[in-house]
N, C-alpha and C. Protein backbone atom coordinates (compact mmCIF):
# COMPACT_ATOMS: atom_id res chain seq x y z
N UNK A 1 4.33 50.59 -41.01
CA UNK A 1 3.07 51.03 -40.42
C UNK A 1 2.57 52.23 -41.22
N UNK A 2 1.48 51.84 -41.59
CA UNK A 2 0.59 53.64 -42.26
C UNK A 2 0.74 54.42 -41.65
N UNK A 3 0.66 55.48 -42.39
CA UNK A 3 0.36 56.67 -41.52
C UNK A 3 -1.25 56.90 -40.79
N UNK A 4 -2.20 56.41 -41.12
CA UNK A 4 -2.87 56.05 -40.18
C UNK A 4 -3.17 55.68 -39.35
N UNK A 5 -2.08 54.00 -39.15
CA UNK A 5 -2.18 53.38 -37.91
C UNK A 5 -1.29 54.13 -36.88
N UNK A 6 -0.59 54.34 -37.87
CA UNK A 6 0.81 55.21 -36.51
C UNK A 6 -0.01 56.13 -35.42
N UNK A 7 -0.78 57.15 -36.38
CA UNK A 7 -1.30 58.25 -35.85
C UNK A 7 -2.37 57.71 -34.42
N UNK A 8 -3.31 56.45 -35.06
CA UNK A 8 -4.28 55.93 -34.08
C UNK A 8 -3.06 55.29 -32.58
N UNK A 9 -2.30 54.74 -33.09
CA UNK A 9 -1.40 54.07 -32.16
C UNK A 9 -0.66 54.64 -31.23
N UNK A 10 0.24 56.75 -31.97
CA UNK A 10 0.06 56.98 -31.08
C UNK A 10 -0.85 57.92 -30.01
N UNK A 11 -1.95 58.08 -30.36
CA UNK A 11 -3.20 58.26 -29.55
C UNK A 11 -3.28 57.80 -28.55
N UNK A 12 -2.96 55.76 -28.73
CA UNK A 12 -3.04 55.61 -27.69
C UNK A 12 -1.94 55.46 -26.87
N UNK A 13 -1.00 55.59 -27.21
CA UNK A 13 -0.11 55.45 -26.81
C UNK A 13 0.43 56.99 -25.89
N UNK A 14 -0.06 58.17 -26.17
CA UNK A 14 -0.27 59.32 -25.34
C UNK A 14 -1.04 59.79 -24.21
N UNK A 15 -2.09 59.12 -24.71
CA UNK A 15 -3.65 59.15 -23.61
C UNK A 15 -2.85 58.10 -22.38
N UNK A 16 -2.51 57.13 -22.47
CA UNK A 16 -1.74 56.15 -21.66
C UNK A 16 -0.58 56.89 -21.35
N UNK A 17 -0.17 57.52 -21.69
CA UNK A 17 1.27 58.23 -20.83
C UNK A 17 1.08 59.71 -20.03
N UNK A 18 1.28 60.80 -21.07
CA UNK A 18 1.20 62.05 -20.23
C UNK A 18 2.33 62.79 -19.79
N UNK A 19 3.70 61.66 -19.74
CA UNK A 19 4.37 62.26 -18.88
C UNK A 19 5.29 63.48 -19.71
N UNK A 20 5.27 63.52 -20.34
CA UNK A 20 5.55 65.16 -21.73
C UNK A 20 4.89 66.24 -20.83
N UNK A 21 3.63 65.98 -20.00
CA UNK A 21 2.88 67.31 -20.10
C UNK A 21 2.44 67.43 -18.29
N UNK A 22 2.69 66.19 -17.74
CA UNK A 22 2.24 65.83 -16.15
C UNK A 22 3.76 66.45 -15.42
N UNK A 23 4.53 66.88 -15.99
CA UNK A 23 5.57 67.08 -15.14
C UNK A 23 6.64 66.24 -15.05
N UNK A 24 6.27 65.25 -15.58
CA UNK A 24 7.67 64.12 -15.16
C UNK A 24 8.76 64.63 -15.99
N UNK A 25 8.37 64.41 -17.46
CA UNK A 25 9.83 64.69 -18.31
C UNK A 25 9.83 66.21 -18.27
N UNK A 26 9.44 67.00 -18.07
CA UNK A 26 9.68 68.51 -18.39
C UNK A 26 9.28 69.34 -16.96
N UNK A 27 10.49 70.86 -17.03
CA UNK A 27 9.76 71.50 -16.32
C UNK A 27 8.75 72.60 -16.52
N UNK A 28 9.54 73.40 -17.72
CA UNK A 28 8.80 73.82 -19.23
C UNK A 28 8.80 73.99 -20.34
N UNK A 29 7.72 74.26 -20.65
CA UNK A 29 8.06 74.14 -21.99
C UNK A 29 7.81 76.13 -22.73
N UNK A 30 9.32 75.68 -23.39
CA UNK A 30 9.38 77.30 -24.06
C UNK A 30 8.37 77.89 -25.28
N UNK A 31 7.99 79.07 -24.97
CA UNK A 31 7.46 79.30 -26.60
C UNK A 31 7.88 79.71 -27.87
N UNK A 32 7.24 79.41 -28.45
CA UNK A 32 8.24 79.52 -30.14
C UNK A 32 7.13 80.97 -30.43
N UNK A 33 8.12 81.39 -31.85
CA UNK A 33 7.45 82.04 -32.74
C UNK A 33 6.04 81.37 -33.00
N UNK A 34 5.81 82.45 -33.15
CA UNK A 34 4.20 82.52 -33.52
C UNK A 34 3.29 82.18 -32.28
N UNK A 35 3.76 81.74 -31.24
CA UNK A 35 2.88 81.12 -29.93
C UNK A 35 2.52 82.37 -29.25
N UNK A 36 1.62 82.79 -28.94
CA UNK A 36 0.30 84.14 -28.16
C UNK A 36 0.52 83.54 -27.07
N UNK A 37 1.20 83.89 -26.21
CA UNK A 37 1.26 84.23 -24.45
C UNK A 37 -0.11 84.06 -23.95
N UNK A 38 -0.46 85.37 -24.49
CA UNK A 38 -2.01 85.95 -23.78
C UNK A 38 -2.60 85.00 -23.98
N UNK A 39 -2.96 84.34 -25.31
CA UNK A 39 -3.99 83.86 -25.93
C UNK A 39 -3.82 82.12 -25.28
N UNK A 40 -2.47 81.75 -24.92
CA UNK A 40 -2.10 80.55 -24.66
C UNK A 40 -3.08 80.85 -22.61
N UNK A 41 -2.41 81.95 -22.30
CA UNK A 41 -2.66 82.01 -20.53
C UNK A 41 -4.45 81.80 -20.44
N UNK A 42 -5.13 82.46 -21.48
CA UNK A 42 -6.96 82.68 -21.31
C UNK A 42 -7.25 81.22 -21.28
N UNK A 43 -6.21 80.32 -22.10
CA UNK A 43 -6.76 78.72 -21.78
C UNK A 43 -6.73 77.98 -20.85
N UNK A 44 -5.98 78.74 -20.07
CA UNK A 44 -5.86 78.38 -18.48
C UNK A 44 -4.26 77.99 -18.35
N UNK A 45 -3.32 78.06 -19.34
CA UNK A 45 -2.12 77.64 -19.23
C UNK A 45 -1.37 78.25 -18.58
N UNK A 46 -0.47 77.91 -17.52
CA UNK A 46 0.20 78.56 -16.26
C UNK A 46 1.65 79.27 -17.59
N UNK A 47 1.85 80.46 -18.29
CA UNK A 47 2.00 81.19 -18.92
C UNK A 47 3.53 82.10 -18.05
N UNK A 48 4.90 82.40 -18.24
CA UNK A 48 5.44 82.91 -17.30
C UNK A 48 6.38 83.35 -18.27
N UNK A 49 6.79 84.70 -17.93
CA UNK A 49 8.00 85.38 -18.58
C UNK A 49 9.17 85.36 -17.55
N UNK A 50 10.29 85.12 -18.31
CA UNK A 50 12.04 85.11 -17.88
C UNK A 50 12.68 85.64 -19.01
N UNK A 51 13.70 86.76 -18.31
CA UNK A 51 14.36 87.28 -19.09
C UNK A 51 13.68 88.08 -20.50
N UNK A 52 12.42 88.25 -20.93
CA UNK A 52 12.16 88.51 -22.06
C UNK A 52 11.17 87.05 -22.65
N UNK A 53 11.52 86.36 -22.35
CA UNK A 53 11.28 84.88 -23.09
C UNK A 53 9.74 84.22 -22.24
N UNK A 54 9.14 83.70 -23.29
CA UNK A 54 7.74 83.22 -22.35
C UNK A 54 7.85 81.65 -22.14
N UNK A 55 7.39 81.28 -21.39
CA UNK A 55 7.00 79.90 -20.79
C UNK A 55 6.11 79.09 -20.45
N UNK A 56 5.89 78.08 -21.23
CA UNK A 56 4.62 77.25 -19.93
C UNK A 56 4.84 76.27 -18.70
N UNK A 57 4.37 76.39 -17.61
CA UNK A 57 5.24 75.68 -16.70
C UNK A 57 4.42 74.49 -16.83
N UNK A 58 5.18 73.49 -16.17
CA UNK A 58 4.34 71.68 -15.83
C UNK A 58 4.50 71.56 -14.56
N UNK A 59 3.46 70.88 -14.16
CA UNK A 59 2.39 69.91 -15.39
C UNK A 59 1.62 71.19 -16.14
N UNK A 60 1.49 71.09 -17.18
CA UNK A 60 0.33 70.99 -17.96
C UNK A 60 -1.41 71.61 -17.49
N UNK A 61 -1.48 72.94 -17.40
CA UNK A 61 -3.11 72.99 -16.62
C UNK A 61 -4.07 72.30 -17.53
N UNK A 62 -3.53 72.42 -18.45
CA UNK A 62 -4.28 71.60 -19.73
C UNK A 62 -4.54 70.48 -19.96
N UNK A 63 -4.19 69.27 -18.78
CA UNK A 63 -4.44 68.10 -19.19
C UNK A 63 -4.59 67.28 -17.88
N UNK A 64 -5.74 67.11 -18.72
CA UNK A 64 -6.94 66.27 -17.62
C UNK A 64 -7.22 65.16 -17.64
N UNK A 65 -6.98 64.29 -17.19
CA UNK A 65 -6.99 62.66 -16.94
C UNK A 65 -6.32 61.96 -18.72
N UNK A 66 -5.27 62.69 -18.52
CA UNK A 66 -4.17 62.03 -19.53
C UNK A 66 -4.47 62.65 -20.89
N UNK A 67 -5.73 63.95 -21.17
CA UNK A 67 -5.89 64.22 -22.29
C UNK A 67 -5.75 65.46 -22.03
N UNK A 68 -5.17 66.26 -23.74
CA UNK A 68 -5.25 67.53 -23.57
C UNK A 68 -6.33 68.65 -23.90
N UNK A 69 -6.80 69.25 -22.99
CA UNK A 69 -8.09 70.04 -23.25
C UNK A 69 -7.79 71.05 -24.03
N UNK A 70 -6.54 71.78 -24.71
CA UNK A 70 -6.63 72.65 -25.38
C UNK A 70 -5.85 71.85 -26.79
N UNK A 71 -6.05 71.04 -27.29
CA UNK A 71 -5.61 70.23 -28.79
C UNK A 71 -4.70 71.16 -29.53
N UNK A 72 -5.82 71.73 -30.40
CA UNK A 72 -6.70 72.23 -31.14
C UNK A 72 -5.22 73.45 -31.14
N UNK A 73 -5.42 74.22 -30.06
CA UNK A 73 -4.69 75.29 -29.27
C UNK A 73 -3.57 74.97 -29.19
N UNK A 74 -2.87 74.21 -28.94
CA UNK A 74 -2.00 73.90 -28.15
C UNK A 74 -0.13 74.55 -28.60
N UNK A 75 0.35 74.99 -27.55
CA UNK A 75 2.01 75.48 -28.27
C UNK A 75 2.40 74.59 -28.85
N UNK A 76 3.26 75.77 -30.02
CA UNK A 76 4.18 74.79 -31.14
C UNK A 76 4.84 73.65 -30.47
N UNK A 77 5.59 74.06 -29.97
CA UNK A 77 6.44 72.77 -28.98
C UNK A 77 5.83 71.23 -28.56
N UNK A 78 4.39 71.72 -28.25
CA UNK A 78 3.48 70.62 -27.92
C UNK A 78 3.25 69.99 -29.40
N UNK A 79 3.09 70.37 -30.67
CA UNK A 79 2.54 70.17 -31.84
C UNK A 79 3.77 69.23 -32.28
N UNK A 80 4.83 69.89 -32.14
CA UNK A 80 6.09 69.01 -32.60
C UNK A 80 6.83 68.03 -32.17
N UNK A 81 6.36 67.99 -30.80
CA UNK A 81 7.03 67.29 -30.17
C UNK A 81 6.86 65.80 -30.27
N UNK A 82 7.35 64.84 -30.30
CA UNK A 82 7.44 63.32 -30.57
C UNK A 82 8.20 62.64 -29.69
N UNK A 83 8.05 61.73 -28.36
CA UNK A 83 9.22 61.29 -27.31
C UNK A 83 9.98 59.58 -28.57
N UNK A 84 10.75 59.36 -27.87
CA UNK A 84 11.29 58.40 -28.26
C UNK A 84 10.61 57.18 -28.78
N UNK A 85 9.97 56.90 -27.93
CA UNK A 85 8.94 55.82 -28.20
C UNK A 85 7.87 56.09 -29.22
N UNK A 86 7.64 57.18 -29.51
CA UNK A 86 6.69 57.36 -30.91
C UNK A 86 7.53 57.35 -32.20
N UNK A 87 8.85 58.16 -32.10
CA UNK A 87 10.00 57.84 -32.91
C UNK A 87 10.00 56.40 -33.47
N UNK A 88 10.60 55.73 -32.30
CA UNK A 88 10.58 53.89 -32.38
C UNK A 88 9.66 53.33 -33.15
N UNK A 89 8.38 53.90 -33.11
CA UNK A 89 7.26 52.47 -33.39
C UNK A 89 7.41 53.25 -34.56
N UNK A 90 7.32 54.27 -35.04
CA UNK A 90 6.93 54.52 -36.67
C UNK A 90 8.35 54.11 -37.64
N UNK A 91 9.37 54.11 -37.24
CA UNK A 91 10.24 53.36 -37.78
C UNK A 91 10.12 52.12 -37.90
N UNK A 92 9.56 51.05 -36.58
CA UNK A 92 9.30 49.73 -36.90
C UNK A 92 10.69 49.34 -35.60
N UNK A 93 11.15 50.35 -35.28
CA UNK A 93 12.42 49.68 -33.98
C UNK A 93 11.25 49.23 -32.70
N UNK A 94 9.73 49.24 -32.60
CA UNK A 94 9.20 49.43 -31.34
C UNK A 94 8.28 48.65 -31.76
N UNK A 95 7.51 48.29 -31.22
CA UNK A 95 5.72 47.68 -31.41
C UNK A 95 5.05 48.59 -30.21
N UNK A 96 3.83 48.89 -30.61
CA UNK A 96 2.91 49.16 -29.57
C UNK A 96 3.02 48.87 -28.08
N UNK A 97 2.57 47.21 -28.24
CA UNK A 97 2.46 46.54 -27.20
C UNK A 97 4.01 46.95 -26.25
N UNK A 98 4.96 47.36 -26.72
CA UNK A 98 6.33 47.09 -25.88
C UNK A 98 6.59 48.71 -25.63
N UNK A 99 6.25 49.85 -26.56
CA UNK A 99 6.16 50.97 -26.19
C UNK A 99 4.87 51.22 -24.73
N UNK A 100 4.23 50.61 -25.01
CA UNK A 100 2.96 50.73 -23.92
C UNK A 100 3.42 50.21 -22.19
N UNK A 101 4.09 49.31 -22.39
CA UNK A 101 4.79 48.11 -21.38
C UNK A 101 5.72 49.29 -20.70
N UNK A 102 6.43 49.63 -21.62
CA UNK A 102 7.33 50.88 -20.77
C UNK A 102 7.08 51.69 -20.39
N UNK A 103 5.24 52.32 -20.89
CA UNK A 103 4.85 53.64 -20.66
C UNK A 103 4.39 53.38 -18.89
N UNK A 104 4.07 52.37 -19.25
CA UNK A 104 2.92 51.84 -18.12
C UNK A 104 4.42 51.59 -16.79
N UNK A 105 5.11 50.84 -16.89
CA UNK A 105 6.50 51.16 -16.11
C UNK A 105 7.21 51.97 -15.67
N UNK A 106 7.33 52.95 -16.48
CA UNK A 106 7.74 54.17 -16.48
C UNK A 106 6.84 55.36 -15.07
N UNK A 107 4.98 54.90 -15.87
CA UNK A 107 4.47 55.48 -14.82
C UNK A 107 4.61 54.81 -13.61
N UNK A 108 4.85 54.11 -12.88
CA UNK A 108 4.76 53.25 -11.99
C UNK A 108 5.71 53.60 -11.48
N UNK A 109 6.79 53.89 -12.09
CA UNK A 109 8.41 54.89 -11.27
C UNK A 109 8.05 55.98 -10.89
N UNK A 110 7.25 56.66 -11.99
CA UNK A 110 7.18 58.37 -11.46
C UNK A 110 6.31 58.14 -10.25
N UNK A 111 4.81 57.24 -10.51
CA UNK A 111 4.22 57.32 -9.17
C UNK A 111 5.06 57.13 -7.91
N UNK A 112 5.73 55.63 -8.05
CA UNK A 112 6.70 55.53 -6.78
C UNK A 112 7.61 56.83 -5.95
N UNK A 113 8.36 57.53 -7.16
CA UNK A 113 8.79 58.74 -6.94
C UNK A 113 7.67 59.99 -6.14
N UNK A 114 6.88 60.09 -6.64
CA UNK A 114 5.76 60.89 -5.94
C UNK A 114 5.75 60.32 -4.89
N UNK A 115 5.38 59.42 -4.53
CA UNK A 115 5.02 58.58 -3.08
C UNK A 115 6.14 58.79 -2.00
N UNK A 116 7.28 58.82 -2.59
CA UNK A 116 8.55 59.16 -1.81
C UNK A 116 8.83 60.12 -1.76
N UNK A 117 8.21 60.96 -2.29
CA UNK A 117 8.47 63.18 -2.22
C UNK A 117 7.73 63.03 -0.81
N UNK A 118 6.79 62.21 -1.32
CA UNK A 118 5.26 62.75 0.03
C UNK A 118 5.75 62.27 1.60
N UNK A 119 6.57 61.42 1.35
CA UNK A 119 6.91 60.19 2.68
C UNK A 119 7.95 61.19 3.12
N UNK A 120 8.86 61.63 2.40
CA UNK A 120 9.79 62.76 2.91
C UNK A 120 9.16 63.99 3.12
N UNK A 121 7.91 64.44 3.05
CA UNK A 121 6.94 65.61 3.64
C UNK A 121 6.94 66.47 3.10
N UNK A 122 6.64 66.51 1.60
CA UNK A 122 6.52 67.19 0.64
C UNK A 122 5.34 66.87 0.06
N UNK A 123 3.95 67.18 0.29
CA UNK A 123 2.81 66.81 -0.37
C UNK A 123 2.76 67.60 -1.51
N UNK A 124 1.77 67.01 -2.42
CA UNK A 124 1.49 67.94 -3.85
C UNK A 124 1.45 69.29 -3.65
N UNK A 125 1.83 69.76 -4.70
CA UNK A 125 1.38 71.66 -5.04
C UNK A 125 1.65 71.62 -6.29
N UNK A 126 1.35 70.55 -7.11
CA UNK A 126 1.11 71.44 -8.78
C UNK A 126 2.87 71.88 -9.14
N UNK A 127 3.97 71.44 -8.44
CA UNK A 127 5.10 71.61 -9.28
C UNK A 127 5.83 70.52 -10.25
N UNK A 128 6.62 70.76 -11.46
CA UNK A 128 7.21 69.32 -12.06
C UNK A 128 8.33 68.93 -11.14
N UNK A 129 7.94 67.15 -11.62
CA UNK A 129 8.65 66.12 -10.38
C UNK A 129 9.83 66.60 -10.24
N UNK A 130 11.15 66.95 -10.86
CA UNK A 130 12.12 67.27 -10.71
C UNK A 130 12.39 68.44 -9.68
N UNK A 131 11.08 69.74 -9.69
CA UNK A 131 11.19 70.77 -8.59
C UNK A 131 11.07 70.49 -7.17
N UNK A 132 10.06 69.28 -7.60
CA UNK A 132 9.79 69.00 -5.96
C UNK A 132 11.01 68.37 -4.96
N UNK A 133 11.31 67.26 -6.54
CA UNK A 133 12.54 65.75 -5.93
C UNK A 133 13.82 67.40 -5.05
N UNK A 134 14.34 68.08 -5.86
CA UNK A 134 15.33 69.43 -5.46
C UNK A 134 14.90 69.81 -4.18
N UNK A 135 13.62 70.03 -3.92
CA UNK A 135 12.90 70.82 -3.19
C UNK A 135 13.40 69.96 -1.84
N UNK A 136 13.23 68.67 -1.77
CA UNK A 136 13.18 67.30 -0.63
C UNK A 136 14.90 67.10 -0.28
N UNK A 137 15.18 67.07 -1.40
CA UNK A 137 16.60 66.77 -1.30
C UNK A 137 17.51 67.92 -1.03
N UNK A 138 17.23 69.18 -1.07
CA UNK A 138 18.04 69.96 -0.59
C UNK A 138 17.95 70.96 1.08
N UNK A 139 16.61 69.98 1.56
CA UNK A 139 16.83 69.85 3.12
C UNK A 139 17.53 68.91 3.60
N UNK A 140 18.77 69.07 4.47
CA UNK A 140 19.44 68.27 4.91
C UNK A 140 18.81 67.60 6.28
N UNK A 141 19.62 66.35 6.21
CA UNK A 141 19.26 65.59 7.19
C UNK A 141 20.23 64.17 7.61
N UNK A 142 20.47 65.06 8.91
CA UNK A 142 21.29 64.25 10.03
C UNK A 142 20.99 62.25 10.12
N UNK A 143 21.69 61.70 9.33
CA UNK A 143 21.19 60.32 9.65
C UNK A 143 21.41 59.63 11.27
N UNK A 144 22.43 60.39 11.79
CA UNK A 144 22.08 59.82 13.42
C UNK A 144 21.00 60.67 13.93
N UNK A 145 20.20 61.60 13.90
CA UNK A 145 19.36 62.08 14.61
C UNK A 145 17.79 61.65 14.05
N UNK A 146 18.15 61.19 12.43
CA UNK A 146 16.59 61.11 12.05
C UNK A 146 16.84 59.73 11.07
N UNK A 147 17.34 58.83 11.38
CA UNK A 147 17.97 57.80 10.87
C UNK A 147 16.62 57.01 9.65
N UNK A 148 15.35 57.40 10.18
CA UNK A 148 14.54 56.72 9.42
C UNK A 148 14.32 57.80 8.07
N UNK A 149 14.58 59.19 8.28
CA UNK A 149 13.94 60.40 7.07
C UNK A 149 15.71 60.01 6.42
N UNK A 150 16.95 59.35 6.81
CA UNK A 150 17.45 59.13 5.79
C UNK A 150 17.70 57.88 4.47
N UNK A 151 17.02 57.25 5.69
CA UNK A 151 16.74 56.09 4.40
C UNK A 151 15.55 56.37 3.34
N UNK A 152 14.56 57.07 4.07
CA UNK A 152 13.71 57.50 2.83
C UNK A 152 14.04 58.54 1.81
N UNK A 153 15.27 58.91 2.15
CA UNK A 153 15.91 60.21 1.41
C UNK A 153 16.43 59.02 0.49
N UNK A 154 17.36 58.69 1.29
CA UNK A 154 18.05 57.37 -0.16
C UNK A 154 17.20 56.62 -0.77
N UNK A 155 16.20 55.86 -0.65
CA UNK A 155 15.30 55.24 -1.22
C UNK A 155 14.76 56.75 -2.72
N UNK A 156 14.31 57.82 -1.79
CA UNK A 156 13.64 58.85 -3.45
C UNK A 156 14.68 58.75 -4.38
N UNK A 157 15.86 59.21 -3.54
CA UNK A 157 17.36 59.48 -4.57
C UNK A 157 17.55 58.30 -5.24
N UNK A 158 17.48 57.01 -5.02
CA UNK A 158 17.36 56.34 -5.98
C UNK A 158 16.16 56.08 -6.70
N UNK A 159 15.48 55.46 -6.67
CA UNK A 159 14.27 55.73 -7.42
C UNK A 159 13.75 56.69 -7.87
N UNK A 160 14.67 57.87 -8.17
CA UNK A 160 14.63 59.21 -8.89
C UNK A 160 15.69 59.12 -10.17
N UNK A 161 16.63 58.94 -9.34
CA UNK A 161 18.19 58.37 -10.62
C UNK A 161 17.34 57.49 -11.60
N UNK A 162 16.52 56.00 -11.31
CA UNK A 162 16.11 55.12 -12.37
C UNK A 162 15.62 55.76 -12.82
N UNK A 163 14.41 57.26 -12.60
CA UNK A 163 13.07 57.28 -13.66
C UNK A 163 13.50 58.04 -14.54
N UNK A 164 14.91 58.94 -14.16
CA UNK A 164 15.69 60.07 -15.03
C UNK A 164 16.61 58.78 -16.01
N UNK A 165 16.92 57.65 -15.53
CA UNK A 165 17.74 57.32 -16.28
C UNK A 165 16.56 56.81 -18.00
N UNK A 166 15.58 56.37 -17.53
CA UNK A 166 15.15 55.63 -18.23
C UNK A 166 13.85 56.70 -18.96
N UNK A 167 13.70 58.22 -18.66
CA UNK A 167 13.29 58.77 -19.18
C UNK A 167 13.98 59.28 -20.11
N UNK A 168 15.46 59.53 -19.62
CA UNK A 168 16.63 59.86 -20.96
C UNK A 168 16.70 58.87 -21.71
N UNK A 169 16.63 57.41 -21.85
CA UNK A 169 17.00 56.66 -22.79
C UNK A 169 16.04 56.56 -23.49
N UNK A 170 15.03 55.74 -22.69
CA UNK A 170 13.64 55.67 -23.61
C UNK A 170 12.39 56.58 -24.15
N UNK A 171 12.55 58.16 -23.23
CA UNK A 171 11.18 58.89 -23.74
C UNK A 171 11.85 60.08 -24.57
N UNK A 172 13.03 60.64 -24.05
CA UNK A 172 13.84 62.30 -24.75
C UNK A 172 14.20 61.95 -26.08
N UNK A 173 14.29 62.40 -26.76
CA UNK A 173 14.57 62.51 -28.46
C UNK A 173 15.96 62.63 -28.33
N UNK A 174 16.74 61.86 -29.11
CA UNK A 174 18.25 62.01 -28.82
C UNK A 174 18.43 63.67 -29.37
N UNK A 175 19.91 64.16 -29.15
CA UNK A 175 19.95 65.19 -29.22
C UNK A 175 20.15 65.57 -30.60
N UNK A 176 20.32 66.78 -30.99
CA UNK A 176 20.39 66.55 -32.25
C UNK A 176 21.65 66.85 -32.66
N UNK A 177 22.33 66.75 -33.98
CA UNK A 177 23.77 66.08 -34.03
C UNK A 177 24.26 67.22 -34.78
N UNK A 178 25.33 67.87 -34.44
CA UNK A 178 25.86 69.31 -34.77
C UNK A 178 26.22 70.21 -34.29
């Protein structure tokens, strides 16, 4: 594949996903050298210091119906970053069409997952999926007293396990070797 088509392919192949920057795969993302705090927060990016060290939290304030409004701007981390499936197709291990199939699957887990934060009574607030799934799951609950909030507990917990399993295999960059 050119380096042209790659680049167009994965365009679309990002605009169709999101989940790098919506919260699913990340909770944040760290800043590198050379990345402006200040200059990153005026873009509206939720911006947070720990320990010394700066942060952007997810989702993403920056991205709006699957695109990112600050490009151009955007932290190193965001610039470098490549999930698995963009890896794949520019090697030729992936095609489009089958990277897309998974993206589109993939979302369809995280949505399900959302749907099951909410059913366990956790509506949105702008945190990544993983804070919330913690958030649900670490209220306990009596299955003889509330026998129906524990099957929906087991139902998230699993359908949380698949979207982690299959976000580690197919979207995280293996680790690196050393």
């Amino acid at each position: 594949m050119s380096a042209e088509n790659f680049t167009e392919a994965a365009s679309r192949l990002c605009t169709a996903c999101g989940m790098c920057c919506d919260g699913t795969m990340f909770q944040i993302v760290r800043m590198q050298p050379g990345d402006c705090a200040a200059e990153l927060g005026k873009l509206g990016l939720k911006i947070r210091s720990r320990n010394g060290e700066f942060h952007m939290e997810q989702p993403c304030a920056a991205l709006k119906e699957l695109r990112c409004t600050v490009y151009e701007k955007r932290p190193t981390r965001c610039r470098l970053f490549h999930c698995q499936q963009l890896r794949l197709m520019e090697t030729g291990e992936t095609t489009e069409p089958e990277a897309m199939k998974l993206i589109l699957e993939t979302r369809a887990q995280a949505a399900l997952v959302r749907d099951l934060i909410e059913q366990n009574g956790l509506r949105e607030d702008g945190q990544a999926l993983l804070d919330r799934f913690e958030r649900v799951m670490s209220t306990p609950v009596d299955a003889a007293l509330e026998p129906e909030l524990a099957v929906a507990r087991e139902a998230l917990d699993n359908a949380m396990r698949k979207l982690r399993r299959v976000i580690n295999r197919e979207f995280r960059p293996p680790p690196l070797a050393g």
